[in-house]
N, C-alpha and C. Protein backbone atom coordinates (compact mmCIF):
# COMPACT_ATOMS: atom_id res chain seq x y z
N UNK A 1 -21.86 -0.52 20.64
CA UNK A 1 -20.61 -1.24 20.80
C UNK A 1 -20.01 -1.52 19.42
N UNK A 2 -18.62 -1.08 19.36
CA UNK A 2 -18.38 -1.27 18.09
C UNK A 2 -18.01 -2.85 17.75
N UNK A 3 -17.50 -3.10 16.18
CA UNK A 3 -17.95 -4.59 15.73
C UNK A 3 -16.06 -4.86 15.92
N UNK A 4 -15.89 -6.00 15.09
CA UNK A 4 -14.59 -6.73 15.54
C UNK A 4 -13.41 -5.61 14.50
N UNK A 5 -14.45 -5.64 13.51
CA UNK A 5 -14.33 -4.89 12.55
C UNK A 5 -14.04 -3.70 12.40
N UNK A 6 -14.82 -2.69 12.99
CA UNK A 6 -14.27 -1.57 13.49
C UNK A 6 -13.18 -1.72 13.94
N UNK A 7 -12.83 -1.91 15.39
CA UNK A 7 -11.76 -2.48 15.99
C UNK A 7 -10.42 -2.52 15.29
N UNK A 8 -10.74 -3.33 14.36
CA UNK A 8 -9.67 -3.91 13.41
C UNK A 8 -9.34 -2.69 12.66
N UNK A 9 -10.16 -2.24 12.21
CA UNK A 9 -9.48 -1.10 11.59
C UNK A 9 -9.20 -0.19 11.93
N UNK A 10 -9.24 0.19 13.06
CA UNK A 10 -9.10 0.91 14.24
C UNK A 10 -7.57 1.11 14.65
N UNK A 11 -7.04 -0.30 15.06
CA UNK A 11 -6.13 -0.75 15.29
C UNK A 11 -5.05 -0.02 14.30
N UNK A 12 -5.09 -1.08 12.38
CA UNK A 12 -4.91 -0.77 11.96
C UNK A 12 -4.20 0.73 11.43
N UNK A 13 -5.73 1.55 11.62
CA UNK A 13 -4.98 2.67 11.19
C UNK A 13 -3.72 3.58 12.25
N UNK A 14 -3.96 3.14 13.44
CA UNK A 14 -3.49 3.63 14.34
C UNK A 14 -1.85 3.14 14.34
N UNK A 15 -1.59 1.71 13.90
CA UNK A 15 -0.19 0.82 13.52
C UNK A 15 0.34 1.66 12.49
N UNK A 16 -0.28 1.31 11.32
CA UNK A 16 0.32 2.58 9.62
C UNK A 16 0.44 3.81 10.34
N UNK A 17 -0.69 4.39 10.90
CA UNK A 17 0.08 6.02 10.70
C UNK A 17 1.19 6.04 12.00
N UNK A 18 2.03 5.49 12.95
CA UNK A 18 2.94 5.06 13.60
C UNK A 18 4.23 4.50 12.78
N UNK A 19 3.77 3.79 12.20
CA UNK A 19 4.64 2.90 11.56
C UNK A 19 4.79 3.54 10.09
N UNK A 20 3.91 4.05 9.39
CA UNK A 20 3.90 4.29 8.02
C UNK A 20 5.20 5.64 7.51
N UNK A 21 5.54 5.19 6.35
CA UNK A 21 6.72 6.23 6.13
C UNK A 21 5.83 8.10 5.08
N UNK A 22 4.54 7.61 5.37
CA UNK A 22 3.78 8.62 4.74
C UNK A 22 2.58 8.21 3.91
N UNK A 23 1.78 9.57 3.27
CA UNK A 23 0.35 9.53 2.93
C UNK A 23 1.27 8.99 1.45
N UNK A 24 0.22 8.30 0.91
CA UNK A 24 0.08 7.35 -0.34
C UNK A 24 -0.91 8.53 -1.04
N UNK A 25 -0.95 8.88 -2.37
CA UNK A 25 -2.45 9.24 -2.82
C UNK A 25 -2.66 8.23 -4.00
N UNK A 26 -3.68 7.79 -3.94
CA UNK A 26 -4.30 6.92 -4.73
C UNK A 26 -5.55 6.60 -5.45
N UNK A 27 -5.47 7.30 -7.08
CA UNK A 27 -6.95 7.31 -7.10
C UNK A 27 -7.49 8.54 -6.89
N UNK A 28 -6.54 9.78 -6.23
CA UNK A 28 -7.10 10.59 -5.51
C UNK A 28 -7.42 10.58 -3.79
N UNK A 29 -7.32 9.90 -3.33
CA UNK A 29 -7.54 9.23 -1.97
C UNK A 29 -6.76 8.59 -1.03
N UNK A 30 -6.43 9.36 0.25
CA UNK A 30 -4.90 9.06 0.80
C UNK A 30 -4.90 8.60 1.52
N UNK A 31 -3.75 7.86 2.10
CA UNK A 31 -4.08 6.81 3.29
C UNK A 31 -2.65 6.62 3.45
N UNK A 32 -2.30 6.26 4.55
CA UNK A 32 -0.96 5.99 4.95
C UNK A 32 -0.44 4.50 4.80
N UNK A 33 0.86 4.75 4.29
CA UNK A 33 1.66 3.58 3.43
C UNK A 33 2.93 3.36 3.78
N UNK A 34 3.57 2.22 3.79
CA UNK A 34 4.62 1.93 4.33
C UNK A 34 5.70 1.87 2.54
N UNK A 35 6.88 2.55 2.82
CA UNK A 35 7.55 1.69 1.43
C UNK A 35 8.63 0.92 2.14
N UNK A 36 8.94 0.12 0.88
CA UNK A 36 9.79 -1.05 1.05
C UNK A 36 10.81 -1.08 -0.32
N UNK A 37 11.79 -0.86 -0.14
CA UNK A 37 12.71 -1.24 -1.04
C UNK A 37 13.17 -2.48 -1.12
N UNK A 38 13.49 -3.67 -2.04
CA UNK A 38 14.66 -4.85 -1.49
C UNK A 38 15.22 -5.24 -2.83
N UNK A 39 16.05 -5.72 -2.74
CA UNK A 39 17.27 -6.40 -3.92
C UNK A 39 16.15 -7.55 -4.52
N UNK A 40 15.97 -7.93 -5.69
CA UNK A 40 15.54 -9.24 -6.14
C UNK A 40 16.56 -9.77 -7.24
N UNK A 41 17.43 -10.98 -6.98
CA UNK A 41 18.07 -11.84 -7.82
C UNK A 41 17.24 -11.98 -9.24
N UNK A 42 17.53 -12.23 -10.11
CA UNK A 42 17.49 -12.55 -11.58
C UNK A 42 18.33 -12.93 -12.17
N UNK A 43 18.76 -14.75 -12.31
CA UNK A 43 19.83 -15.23 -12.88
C UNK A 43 21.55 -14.56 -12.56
N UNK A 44 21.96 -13.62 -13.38
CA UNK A 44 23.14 -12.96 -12.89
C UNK A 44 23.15 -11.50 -12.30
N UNK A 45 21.68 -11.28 -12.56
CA UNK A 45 21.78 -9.68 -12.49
C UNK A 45 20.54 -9.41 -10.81
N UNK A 46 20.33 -8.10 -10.65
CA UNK A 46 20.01 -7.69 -9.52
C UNK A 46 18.83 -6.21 -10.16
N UNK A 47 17.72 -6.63 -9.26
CA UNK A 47 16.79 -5.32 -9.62
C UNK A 47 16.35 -4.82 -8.46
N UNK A 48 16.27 -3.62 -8.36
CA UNK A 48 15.71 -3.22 -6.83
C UNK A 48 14.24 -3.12 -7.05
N UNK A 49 13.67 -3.66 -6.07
CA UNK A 49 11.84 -4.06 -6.34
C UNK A 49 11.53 -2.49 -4.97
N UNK A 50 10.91 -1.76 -5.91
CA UNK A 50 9.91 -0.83 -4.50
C UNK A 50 8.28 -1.23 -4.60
N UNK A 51 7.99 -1.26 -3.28
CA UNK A 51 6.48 -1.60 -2.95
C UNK A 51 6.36 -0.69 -2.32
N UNK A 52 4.86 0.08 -2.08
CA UNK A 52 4.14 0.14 -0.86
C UNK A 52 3.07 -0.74 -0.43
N UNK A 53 3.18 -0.73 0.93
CA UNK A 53 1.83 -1.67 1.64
C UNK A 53 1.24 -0.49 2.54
N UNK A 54 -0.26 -1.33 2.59
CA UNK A 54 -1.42 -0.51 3.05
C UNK A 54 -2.36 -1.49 4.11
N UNK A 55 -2.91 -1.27 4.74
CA UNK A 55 -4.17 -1.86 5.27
C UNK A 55 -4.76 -1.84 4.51
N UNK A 56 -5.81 -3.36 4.47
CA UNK A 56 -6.59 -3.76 3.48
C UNK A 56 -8.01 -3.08 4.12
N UNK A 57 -8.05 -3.23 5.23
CA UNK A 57 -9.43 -2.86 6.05
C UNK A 57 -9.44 -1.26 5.89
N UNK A 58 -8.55 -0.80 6.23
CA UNK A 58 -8.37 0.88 5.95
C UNK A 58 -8.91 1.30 4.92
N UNK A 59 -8.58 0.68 3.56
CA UNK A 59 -8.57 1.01 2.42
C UNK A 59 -9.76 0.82 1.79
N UNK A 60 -10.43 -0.07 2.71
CA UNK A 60 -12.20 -0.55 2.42
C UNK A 60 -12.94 0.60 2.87
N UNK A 61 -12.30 0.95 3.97
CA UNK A 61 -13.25 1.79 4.52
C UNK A 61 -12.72 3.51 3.69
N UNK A 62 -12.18 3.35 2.95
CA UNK A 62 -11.86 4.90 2.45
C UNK A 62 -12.38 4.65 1.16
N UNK A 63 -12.74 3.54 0.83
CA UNK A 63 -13.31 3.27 -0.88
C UNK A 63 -11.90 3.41 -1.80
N UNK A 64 -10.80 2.49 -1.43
CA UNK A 64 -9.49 2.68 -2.31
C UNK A 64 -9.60 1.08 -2.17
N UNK A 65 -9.96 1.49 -4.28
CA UNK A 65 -8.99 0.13 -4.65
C UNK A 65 -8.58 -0.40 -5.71
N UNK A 66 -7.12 -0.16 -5.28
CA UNK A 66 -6.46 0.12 -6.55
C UNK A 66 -6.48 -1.00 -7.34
N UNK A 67 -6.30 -0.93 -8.90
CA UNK A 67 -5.73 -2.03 -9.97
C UNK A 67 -4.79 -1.72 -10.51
N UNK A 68 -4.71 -2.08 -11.43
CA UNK A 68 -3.41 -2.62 -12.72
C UNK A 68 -3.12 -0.68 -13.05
N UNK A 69 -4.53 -0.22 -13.64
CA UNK A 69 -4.04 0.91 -13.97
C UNK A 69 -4.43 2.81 -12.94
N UNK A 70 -4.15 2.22 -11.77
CA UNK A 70 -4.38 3.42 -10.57
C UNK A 70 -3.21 4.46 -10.86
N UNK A 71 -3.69 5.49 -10.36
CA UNK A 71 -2.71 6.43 -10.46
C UNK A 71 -2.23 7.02 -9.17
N UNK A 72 -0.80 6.71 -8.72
CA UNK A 72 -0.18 6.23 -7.81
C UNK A 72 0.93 7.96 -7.07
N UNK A 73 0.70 8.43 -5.92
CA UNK A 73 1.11 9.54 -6.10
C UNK A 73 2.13 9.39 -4.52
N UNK A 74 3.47 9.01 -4.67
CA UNK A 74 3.99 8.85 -3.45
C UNK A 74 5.18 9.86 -3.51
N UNK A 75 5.09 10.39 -2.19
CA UNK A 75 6.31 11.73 -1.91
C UNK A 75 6.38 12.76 -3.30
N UNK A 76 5.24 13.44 -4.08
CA UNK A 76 5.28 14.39 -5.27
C UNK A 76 5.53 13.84 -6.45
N UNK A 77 5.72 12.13 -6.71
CA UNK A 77 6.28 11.82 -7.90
C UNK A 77 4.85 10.67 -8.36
N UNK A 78 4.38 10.53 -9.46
CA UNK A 78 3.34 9.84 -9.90
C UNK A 78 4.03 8.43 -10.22
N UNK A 79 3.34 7.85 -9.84
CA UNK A 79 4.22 6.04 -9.91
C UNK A 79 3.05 5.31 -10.55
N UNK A 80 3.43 4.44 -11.36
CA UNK A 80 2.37 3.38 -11.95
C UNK A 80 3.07 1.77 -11.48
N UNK A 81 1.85 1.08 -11.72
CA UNK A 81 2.11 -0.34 -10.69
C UNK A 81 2.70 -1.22 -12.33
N UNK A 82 4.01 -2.10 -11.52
CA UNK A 82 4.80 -2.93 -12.25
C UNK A 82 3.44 -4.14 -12.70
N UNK A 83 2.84 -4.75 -11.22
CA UNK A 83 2.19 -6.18 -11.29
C UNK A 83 0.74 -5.32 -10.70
N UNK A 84 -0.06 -6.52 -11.00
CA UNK A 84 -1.53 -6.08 -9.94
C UNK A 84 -1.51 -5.98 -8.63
N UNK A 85 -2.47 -5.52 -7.86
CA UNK A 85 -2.12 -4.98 -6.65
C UNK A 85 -2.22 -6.49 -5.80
N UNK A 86 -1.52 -6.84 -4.84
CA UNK A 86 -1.20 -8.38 -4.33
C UNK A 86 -1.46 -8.00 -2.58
N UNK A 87 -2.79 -8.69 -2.60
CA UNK A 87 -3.57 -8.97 -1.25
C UNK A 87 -3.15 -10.12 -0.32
N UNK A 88 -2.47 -9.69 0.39
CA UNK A 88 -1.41 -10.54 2.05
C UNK A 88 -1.83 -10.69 3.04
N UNK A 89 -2.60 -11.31 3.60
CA UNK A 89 -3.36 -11.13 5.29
C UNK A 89 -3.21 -9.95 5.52
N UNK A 90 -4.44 -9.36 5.26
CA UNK A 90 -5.26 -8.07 5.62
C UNK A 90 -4.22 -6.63 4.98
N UNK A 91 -2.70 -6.76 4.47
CA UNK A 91 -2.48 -5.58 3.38
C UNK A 91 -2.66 -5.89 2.21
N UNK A 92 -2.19 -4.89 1.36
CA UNK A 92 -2.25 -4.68 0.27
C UNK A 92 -0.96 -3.70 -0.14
N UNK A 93 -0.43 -4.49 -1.16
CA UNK A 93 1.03 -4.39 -1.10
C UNK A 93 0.64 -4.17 -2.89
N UNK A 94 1.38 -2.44 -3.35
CA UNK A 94 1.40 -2.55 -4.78
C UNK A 94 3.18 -1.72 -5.24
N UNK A 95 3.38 -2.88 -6.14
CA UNK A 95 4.47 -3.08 -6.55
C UNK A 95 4.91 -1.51 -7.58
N UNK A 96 5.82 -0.96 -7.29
CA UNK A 96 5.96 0.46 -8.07
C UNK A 96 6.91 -0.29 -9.51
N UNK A 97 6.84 0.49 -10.51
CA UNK A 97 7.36 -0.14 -11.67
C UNK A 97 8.87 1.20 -11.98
């Protein structure tokens, strides 16, 4: 019988690759990732912030985990992370620079 855990990631992967806008490579190691574009204010001016998010449980179980200096491979273009990678109830959301 599988654990809650399984389950969960189960779930998981089954939500991202539905929901996900494509494979992430990371590290060498791919997994499906959602991106997110949005506007962020700064005094007078405006920056567009891109993220991708991931399952945190997914990403345990594939042995991905990224830091400060991962090498980030989304849609053919190599991306490096702005901030450290920022852990959200159960994703993992890393900020593209």
């Amino acid at each position: 019988m599988a654990t809650f855990e399984q389950r969960f990631t189960r779930l998981d992967r089954r939500v991202f690759s539905r929901l996900g806008d494509g494979l992430a490579t990371i590290d060498g190691k791919e997994i499906e990732a959602i991106y997110n574009k949005q506007t962020v204010q700064f005094d007078d001016s405006r920056v567009a912030e891109r993220s991708l998010e991931f399952s945190e449980s997914v990403a345990n179980e594939l042995g991905i985990k990224p830091n400060r200096s991962s090498l980030i491979l989304w849609q053919g273009r190599e991306e490096r992370l702005a901030i450290p990678p920022l852990y959200q109830d159960g994703v993992i959301r890393l900020v593209l620079a």
